[in-house]
Protein backbone atom coordinates (compact mmCIF):
# COMPACT_ATOMS: atom_id res chain seq x y z
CA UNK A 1 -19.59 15.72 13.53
CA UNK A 2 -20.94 15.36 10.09
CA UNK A 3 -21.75 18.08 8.18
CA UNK A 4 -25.53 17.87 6.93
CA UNK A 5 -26.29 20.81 5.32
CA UNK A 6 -26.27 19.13 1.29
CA UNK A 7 -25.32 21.71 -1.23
CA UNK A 8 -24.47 23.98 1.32
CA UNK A 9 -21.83 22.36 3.51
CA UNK A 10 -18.42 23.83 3.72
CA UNK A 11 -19.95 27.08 2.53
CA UNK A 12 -19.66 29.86 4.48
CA UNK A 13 -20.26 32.78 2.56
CA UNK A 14 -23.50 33.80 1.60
CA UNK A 15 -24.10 36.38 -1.09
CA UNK A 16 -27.44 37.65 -1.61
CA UNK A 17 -29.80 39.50 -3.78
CA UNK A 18 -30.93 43.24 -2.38
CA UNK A 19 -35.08 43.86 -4.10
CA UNK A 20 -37.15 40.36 -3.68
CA UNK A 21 -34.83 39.38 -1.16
CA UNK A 22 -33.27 41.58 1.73
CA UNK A 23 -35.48 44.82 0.33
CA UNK A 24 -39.00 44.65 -0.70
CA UNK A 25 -40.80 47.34 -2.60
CA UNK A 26 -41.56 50.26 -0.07
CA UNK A 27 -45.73 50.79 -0.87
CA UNK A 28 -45.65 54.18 0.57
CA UNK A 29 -43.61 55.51 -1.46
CA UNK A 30 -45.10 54.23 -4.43
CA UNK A 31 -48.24 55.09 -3.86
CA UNK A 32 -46.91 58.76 -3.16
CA UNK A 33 -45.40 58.88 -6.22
CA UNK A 34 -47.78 57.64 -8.03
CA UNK A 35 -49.94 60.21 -6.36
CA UNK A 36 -53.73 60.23 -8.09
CA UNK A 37 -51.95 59.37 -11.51
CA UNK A 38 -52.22 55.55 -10.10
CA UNK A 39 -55.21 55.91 -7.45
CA UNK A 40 -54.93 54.19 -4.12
CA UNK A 41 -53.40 50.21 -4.47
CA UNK A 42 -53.36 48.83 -0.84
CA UNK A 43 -49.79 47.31 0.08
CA UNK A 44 -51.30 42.99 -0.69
CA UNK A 45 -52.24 44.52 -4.44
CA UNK A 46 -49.36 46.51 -4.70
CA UNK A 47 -46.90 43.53 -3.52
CA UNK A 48 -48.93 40.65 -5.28
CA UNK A 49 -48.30 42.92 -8.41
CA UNK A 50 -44.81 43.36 -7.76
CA UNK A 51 -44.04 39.71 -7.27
CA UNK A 52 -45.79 38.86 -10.67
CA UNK A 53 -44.00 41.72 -12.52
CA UNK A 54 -40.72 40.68 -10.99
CA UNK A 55 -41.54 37.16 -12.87
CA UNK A 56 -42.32 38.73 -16.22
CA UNK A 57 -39.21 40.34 -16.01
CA UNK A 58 -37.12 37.21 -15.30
CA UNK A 59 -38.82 35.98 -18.55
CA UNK A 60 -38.18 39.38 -20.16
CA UNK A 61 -34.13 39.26 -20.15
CA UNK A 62 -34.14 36.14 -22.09
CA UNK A 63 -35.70 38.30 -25.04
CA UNK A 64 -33.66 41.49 -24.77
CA UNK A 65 -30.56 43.55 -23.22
CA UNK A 66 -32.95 46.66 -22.77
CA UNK A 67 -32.92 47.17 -19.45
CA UNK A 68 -35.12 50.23 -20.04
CA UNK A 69 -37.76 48.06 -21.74
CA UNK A 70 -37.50 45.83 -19.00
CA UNK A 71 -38.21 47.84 -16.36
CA UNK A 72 -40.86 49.72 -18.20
CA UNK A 73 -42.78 46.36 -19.02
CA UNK A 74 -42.16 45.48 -15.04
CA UNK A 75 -43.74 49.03 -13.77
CA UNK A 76 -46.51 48.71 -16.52
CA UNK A 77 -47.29 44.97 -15.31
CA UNK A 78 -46.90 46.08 -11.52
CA UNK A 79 -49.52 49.04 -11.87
CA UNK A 80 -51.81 46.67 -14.21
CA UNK A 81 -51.81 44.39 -11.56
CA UNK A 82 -52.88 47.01 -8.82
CA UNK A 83 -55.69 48.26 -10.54
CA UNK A 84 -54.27 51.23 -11.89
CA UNK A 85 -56.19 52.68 -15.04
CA UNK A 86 -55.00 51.50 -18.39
CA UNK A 87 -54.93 55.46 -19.03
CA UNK A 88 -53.01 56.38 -16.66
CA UNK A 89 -50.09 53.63 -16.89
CA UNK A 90 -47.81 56.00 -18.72
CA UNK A 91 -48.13 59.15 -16.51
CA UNK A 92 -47.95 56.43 -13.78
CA UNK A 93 -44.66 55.10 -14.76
CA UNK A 94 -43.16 58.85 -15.37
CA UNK A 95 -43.86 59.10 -11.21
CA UNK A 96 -42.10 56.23 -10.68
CA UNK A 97 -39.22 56.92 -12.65
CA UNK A 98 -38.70 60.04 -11.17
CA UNK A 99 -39.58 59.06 -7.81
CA UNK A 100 -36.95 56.01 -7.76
CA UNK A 101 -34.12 58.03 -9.36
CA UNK A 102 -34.38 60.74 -6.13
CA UNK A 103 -34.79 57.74 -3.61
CA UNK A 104 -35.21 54.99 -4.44
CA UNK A 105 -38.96 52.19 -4.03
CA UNK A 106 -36.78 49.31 -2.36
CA UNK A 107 -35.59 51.26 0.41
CA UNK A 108 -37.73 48.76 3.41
CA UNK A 109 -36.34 45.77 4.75
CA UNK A 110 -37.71 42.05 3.81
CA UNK A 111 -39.42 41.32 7.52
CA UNK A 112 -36.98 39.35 9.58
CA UNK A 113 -34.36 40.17 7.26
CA UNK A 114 -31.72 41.69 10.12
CA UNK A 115 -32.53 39.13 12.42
CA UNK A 116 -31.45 36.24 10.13
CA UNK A 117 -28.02 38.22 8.73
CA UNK A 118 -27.39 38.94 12.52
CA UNK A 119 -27.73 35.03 12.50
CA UNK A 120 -25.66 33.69 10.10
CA UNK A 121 -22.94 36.42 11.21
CA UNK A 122 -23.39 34.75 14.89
CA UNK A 123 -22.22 31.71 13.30
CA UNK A 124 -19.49 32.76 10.80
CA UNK A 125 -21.16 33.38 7.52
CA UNK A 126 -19.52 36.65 5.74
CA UNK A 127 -22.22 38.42 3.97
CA UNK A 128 -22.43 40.29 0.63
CA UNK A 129 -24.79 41.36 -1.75
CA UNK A 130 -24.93 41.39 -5.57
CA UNK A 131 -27.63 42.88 -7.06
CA UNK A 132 -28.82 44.07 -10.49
CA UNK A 133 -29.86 48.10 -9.35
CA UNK A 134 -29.31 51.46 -10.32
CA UNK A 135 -25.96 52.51 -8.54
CA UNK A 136 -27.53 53.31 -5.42
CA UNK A 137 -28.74 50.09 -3.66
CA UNK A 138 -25.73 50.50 -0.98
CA UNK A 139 -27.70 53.13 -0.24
CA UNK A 140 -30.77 51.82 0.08
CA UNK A 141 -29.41 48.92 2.28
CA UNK A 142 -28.28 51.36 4.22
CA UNK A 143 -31.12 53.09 4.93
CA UNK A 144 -33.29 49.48 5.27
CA UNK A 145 -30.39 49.07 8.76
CA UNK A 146 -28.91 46.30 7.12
CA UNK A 147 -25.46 47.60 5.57
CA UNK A 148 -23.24 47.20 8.21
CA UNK A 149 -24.00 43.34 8.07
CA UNK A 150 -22.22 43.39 4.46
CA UNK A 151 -18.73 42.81 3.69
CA UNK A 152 -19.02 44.17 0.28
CA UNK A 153 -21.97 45.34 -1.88
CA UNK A 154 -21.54 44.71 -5.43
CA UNK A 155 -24.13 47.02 -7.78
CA UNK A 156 -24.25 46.22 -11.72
CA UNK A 157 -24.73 49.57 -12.81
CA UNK A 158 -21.12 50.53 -10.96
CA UNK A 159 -19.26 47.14 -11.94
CA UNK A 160 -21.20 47.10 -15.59
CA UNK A 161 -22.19 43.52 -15.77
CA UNK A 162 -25.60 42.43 -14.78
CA UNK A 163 -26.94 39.08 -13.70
CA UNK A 164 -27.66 35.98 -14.92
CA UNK A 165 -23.87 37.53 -16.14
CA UNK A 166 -21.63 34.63 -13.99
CA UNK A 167 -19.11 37.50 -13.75
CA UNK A 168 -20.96 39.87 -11.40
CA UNK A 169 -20.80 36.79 -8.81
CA UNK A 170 -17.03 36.30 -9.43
CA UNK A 171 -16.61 40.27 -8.66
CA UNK A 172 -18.18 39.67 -5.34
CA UNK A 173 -16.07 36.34 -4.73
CA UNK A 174 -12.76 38.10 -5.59
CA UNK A 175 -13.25 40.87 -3.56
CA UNK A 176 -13.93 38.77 -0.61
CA UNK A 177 -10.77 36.61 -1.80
CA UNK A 178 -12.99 33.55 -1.63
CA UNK A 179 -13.60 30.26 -4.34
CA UNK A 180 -16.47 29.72 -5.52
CA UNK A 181 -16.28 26.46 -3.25
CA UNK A 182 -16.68 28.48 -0.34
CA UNK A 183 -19.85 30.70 -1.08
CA UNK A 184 -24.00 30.06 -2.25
CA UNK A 185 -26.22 32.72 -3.23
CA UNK A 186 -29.65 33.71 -2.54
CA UNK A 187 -31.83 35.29 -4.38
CA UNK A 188 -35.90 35.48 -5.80
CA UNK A 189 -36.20 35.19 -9.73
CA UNK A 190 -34.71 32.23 -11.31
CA UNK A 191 -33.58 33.38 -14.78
CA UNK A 192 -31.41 36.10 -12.68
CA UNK A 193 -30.47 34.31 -10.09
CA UNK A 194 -30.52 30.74 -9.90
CA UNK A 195 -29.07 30.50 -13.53
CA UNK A 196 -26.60 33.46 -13.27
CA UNK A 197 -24.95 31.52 -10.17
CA UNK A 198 -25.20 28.27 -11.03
CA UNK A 199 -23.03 29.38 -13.84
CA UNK A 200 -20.61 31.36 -11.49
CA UNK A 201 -20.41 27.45 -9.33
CA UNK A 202 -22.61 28.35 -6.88
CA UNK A 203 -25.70 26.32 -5.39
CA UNK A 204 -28.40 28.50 -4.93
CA UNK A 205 -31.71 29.20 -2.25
CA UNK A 206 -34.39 30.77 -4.22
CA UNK A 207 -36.85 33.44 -2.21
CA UNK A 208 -40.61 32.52 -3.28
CA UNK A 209 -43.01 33.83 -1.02
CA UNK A 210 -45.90 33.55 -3.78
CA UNK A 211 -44.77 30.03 -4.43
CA UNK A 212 -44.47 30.93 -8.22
CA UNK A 213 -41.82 28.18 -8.96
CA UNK A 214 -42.34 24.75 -7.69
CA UNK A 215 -40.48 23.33 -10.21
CA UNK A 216 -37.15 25.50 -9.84
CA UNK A 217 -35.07 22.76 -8.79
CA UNK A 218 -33.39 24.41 -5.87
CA UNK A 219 -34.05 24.36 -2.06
CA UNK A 220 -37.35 26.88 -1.90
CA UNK A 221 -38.15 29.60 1.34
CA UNK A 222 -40.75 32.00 1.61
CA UNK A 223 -38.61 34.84 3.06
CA UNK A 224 -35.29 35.63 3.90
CA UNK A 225 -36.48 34.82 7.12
CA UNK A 226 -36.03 31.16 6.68
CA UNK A 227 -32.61 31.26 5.79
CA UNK A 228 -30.95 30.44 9.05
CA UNK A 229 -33.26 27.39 9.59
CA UNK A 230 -32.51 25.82 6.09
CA UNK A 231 -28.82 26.32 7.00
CA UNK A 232 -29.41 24.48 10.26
CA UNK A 233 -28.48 27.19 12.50
């Protein structure tokens, strides 16, 4: 029988992005860290936010290699977006600093996230993760229940090569002992992920549940979620 799934046929491992993708932004603990520095966001300002600052910040590493300026410009664009107080941006972003060094904000899984890993393992995929984070995000998949889906978890900060860098993907694809051939990766902000692994040979599903880029050029779902059906499983 004919294989039909395009790009994707032949390919069965899958290595995905952790934050956007198989972890979204855990509201409570923001909003207790940001404690009444950043007022009381409700979880559709806080994540509409998010999703808008996670854009900015695929724009931002074209510009620079700071990754603390990045992430600084994401938080302040995150608690603008929420409503928090010009004012209180900067003691805002202190909170959050602190708060995600001790445990981390992406520590909740994507919904339906388990269910569709616990799919594509049903039908063969191996699963691993690369993801630009902070040293800890085997952690925090951990703690989300999805880790023991993974094969491998590869973390930037550890490795010391970030994405749209095609050589974090070819970590992950060598310690799996795979070609490039073999694997696709999925992941939510295009100038990380759907340029870094194009460039690493890899076709590409891109996570857009605000449907903030029509025009990316690669097959589009609204949440990890979706996966298995796109695969035709």
């Amino acid at each position: 029988m004919a294989d039909d799934r395009g790009p994707f046929a032949g390919r069965d491992v899958a290595l995905l992005d952790a934050g956007g993708t198989l972890l979204t932004l855990d509201t409570d603990r923001v909003r207790a860290a940001l404690g009444e520095a950043g007022g009381r966001p409700t979880d559709a300002e806080l994540l509409s936010a998010e999703a808008e600052a996670r854009r900015w910040a695929g724009e931002a590493v074209r510009r620079t290699s700071d990754w603390r300026a990045i992430w600084d410009g994401y938080f302040t664009r995150m608690l603008e977006g929420a409503g928090v107080p010009a004012e209180r941006i900067p003691a805002a972003i202190d909170r959050l600093w602190r708060a995600n060094g001790v445990t981390g904000l992406w520590r909740r899984a994507m919904p339906g996230a388990r269910q569709a890993l616990e799919r594509l393992r049903a039908a063969g995929y191996r699963l691993a993760v690369v993801s630009n984070a902070e040293g800890r995000v085997a952690e925090d998949l951990a703690a989300a229940g999805l880790a023991d889906l993974l094969e491998t978890v590869v973390d930037s900060h550890l490795v010391g090569v970030a994405k749209p860098d095609a050589r974090i993907f070819e970590i992950a694809l060598e310690r799996l002992g795979v070609a490039p051939s073999r694997a696709f990766y999925v992941g939510d902000v295009p100038a990380f992920d759907v340029e870094g692994a194009k460039a690493a040979g890899l076709p590409v599903v891109l996570v857009d549940a605000a449907g903030l880029y029509p025009d990316v050029g690669v097959p589009r779902i609204k949440g990890i979620g979706e996966l298995p059906d796109l695969l035709g499983l």
